[in-house]
Protein backbone atom coordinates (compact mmCIF):
# COMPACT_ATOMS: atom_id res chain seq x y z
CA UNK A 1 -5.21 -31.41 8.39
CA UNK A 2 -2.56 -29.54 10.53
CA UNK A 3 -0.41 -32.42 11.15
CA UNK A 4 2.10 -33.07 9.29
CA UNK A 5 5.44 -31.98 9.30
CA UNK A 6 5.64 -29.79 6.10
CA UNK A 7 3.24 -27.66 8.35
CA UNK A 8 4.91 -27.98 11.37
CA UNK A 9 7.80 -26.57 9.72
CA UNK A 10 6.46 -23.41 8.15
CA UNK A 11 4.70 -22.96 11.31
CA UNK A 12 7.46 -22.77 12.98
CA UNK A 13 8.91 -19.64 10.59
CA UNK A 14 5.64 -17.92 10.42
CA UNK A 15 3.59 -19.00 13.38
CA UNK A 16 0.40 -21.32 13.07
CA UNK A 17 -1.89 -18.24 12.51
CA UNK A 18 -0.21 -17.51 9.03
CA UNK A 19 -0.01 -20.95 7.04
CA UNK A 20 -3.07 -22.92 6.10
CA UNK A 21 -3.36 -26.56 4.29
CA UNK A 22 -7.80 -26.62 4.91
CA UNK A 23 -9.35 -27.13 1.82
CA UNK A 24 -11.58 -23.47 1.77
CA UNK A 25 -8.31 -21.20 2.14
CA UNK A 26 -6.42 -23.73 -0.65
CA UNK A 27 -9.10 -22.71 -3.22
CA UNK A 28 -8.76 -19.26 -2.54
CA UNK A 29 -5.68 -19.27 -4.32
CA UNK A 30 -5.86 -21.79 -6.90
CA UNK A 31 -7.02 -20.12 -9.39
CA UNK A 32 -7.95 -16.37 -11.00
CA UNK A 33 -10.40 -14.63 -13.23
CA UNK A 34 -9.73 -15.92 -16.29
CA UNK A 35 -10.33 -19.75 -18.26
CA UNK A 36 -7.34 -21.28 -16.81
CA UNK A 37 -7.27 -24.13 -14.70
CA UNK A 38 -7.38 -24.24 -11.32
CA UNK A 39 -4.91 -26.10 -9.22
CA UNK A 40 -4.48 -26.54 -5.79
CA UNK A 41 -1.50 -25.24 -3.85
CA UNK A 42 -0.62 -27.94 -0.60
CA UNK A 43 0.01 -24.97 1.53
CA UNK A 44 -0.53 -21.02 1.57
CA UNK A 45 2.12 -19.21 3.74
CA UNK A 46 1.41 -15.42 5.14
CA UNK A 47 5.34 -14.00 5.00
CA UNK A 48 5.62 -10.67 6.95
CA UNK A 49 9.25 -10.32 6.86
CA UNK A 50 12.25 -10.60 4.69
CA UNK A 51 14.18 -12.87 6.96
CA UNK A 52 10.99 -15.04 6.73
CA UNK A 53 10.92 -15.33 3.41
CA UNK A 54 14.63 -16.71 3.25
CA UNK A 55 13.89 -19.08 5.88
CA UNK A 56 10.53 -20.56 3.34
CA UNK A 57 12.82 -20.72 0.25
CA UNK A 58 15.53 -22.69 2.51
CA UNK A 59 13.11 -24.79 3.42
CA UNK A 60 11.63 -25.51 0.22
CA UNK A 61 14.76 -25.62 -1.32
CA UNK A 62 15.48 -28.77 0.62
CA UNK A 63 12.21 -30.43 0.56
CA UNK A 64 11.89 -29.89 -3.24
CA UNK A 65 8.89 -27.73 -2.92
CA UNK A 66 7.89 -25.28 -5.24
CA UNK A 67 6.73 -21.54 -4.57
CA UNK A 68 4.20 -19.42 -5.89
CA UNK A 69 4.69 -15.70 -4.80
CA UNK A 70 1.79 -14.09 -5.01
CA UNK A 71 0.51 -10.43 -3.70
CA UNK A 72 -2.96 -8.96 -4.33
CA UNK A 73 -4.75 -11.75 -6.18
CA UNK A 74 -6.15 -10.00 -9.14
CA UNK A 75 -3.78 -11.65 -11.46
CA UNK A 76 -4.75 -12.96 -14.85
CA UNK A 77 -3.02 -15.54 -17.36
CA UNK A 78 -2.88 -18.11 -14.60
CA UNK A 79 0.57 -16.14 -12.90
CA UNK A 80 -0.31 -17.00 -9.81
CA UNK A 81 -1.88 -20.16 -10.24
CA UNK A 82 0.17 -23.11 -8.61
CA UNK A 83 0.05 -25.98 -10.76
CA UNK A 84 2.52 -27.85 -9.81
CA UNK A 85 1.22 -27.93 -5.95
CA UNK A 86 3.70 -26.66 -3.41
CA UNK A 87 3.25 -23.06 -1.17
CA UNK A 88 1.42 -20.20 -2.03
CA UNK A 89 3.61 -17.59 -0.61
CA UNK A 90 1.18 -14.67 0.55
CA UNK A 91 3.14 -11.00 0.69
CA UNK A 92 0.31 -8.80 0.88
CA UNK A 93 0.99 -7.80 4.72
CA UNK A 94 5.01 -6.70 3.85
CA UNK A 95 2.86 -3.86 2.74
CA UNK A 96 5.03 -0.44 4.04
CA UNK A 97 6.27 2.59 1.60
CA UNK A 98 9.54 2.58 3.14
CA UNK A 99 11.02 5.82 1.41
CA UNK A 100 10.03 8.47 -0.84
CA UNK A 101 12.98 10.38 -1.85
CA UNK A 102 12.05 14.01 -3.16
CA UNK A 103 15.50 14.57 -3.28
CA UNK A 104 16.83 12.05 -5.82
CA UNK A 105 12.88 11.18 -6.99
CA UNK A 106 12.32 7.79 -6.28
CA UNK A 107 10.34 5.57 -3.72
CA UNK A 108 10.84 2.13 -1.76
CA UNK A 109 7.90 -0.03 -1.90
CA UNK A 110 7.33 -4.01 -0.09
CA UNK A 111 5.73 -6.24 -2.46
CA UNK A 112 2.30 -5.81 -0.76
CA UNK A 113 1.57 -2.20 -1.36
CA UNK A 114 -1.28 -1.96 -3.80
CA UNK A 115 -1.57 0.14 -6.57
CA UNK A 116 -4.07 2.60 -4.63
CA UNK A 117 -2.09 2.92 -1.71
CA UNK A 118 1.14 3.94 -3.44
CA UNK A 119 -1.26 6.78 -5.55
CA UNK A 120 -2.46 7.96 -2.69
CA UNK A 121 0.37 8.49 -0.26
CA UNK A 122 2.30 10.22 -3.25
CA UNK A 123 -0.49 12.30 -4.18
CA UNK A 124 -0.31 13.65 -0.67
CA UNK A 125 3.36 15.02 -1.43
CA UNK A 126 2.52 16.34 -5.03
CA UNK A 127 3.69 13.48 -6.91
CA UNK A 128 2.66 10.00 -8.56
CA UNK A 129 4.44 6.93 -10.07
CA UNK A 130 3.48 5.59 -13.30
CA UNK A 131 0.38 3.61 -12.08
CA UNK A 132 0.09 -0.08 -13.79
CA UNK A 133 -2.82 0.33 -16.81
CA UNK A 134 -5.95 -2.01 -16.42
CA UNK A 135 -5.29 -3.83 -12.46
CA UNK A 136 -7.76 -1.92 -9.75
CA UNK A 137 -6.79 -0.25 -7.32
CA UNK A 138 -6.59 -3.03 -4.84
CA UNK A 139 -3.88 -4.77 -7.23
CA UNK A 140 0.10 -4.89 -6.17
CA UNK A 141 1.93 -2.06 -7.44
CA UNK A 142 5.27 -4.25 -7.27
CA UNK A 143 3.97 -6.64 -10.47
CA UNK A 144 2.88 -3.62 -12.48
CA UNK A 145 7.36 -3.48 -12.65
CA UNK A 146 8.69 -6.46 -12.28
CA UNK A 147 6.53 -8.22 -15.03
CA UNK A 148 7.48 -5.65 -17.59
CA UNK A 149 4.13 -3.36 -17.36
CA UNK A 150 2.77 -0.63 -19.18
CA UNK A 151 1.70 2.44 -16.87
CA UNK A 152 -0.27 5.54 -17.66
CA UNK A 153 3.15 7.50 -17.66
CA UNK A 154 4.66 4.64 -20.16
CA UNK A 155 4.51 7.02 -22.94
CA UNK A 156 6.72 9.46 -21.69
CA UNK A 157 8.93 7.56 -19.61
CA UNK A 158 8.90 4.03 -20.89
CA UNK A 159 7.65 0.73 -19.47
CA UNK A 160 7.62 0.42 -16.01
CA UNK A 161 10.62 -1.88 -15.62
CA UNK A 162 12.73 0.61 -16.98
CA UNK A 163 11.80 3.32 -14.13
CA UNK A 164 13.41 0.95 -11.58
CA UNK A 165 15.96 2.22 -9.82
CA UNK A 166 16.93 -0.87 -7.47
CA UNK A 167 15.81 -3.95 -6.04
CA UNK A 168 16.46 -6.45 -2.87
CA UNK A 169 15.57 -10.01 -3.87
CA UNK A 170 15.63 -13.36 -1.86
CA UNK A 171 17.40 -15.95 -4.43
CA UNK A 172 16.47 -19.42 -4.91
CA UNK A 173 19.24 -20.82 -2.39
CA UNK A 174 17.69 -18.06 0.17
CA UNK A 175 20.71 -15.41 -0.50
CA UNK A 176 19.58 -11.65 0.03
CA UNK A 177 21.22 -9.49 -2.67
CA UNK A 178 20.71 -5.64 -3.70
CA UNK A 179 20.59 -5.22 -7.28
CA UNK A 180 21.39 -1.45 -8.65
CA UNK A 181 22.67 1.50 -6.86
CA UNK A 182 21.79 0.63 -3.49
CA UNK A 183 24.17 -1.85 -3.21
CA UNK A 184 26.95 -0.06 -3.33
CA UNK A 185 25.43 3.41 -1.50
CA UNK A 186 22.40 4.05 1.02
CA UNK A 187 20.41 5.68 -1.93
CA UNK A 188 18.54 3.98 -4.18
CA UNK A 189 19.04 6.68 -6.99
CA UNK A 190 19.73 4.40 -10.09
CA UNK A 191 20.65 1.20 -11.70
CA UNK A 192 24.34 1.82 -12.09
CA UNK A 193 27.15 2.75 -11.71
CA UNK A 194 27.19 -1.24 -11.28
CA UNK A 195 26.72 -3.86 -13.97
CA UNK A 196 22.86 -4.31 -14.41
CA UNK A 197 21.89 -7.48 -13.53
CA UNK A 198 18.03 -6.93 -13.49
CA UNK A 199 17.32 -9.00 -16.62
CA UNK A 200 18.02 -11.79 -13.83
CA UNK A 201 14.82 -11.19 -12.12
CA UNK A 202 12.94 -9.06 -14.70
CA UNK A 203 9.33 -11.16 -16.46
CA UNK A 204 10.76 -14.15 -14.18
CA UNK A 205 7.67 -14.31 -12.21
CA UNK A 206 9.51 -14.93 -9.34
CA UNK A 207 11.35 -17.99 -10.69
CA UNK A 208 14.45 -16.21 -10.35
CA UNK A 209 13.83 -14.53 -6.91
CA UNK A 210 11.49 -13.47 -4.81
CA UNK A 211 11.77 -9.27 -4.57
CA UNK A 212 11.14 -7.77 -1.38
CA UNK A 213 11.97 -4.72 -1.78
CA UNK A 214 11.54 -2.35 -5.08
CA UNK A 215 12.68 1.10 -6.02
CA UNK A 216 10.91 3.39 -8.53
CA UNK A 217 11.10 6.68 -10.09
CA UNK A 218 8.65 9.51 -8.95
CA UNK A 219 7.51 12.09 -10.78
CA UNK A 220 5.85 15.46 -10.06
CA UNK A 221 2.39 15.54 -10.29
CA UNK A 222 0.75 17.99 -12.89
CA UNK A 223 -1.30 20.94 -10.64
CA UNK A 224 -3.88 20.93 -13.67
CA UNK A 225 -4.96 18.20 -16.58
CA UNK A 226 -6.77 19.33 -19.46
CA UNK A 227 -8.93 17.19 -20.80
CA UNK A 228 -10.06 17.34 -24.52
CA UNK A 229 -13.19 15.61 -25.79
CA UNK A 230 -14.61 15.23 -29.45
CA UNK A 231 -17.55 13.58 -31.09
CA UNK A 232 -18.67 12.46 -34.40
């Protein structure tokens, strides 16, 4: 089933080894743990760099074909679920913690490191983000803030979209913008001093934009918790 030219084409961006139209892998990603439907994707593409990804959207863009990003595959509420056909566009191996910034107090993630990952490197330096509530450990940290999550640190800091400090995002004509601070200085310290433009790509599910790169607050991690039990 690796003939035809819609193949031949991604191939060619992401070699043969990282796109698949056989029926097994298909299924893999047509559907998650809840009741929803399943529905087939026609193609699932492994991306494992930015200028990839631009090259996929291009593509799609002119052969009308719609994208599904997707990252660790424990969605729920169908997210992830394809059901209009197209690619299944795979970023779980653009997987590197780019920066942490003890400095200024934030971190650079790619949209494959997991939720684990991130909690663990940090923890090694004495600090933690505000981990996603409910998704295992295995789960993309990325979605946890870009889909308007709730983290364990929500309380005191807010929901996780508001600890963002920046983003770099492939738009739907293939365009790579920085949104935030970084795109006007090296650091990606804050949202401003430029007009916040987030809300563009912000609970879009990647309808908007496909982020590849995402920056978030740190915070110091407590040396001691106390924890308080009761009973009836």
């Amino acid at each position: 089933m690796a003939g035809d030219k819609i193949y031949a084409l991604l191939a060619d961006i992401v070699g043969s080894e990282n796109v698949s139209n056989e029926l097994h892998t298909l299924q893999g990603y047509s559907c998650d743990p809840t009741t929803n439907p399943p529905s087939l994707p026609d193609y699932v593409v492994i991306a494992t760099t930015v200028e990839q990804i631009q090259k996929l959207v291009r593509l799609a863009n002119k052969e009308r074909i719609p994208i599904v990003p997707a990252v660790g595959m424990s969605n729920n509420g169908g997210l992830t679920i394809p059901v209009e056909g197209g690619i299944v566009l795979d970023l779980h191996k653009m997987n590197k913690i780019i920066e942490i910034n003890e400095d200024i107090g934030y971190a650079i993630v790619e949209p494959g490191v997991t939720i684990g990952q991130a909690d663990a490197e940090l923890k090694k330096r004495g600090y933690w983000v505000s981990l996603p509530v409910g998704p295992p450990g295995s789960a993309g940290l990325m979605p946890g803030y870009i889909l308007h999550g709730y983290g364990h640190l929500g309380g005191k800091f807010g929901i996780n979209s508001e600890q963002i400090t920046g983003m770099e995002v492939v738009l739907p004509d293939g365009e790579l913008v920085r949104l935030g601070g970084c795109a006007v200085s090296p650091y990606w310290f804050h949202r401003t001093p430029i007009p916040d433009l987030m809300g563009l790509i912000l609970g879009w599910q990647g309808s908007t934009g496909i982020v590849t790169k995402l920056g978030i607050n740190i915070y110091p991690r407590p040396k001691f918790k106390a924890m308080v039990g009761w009973g009836i």
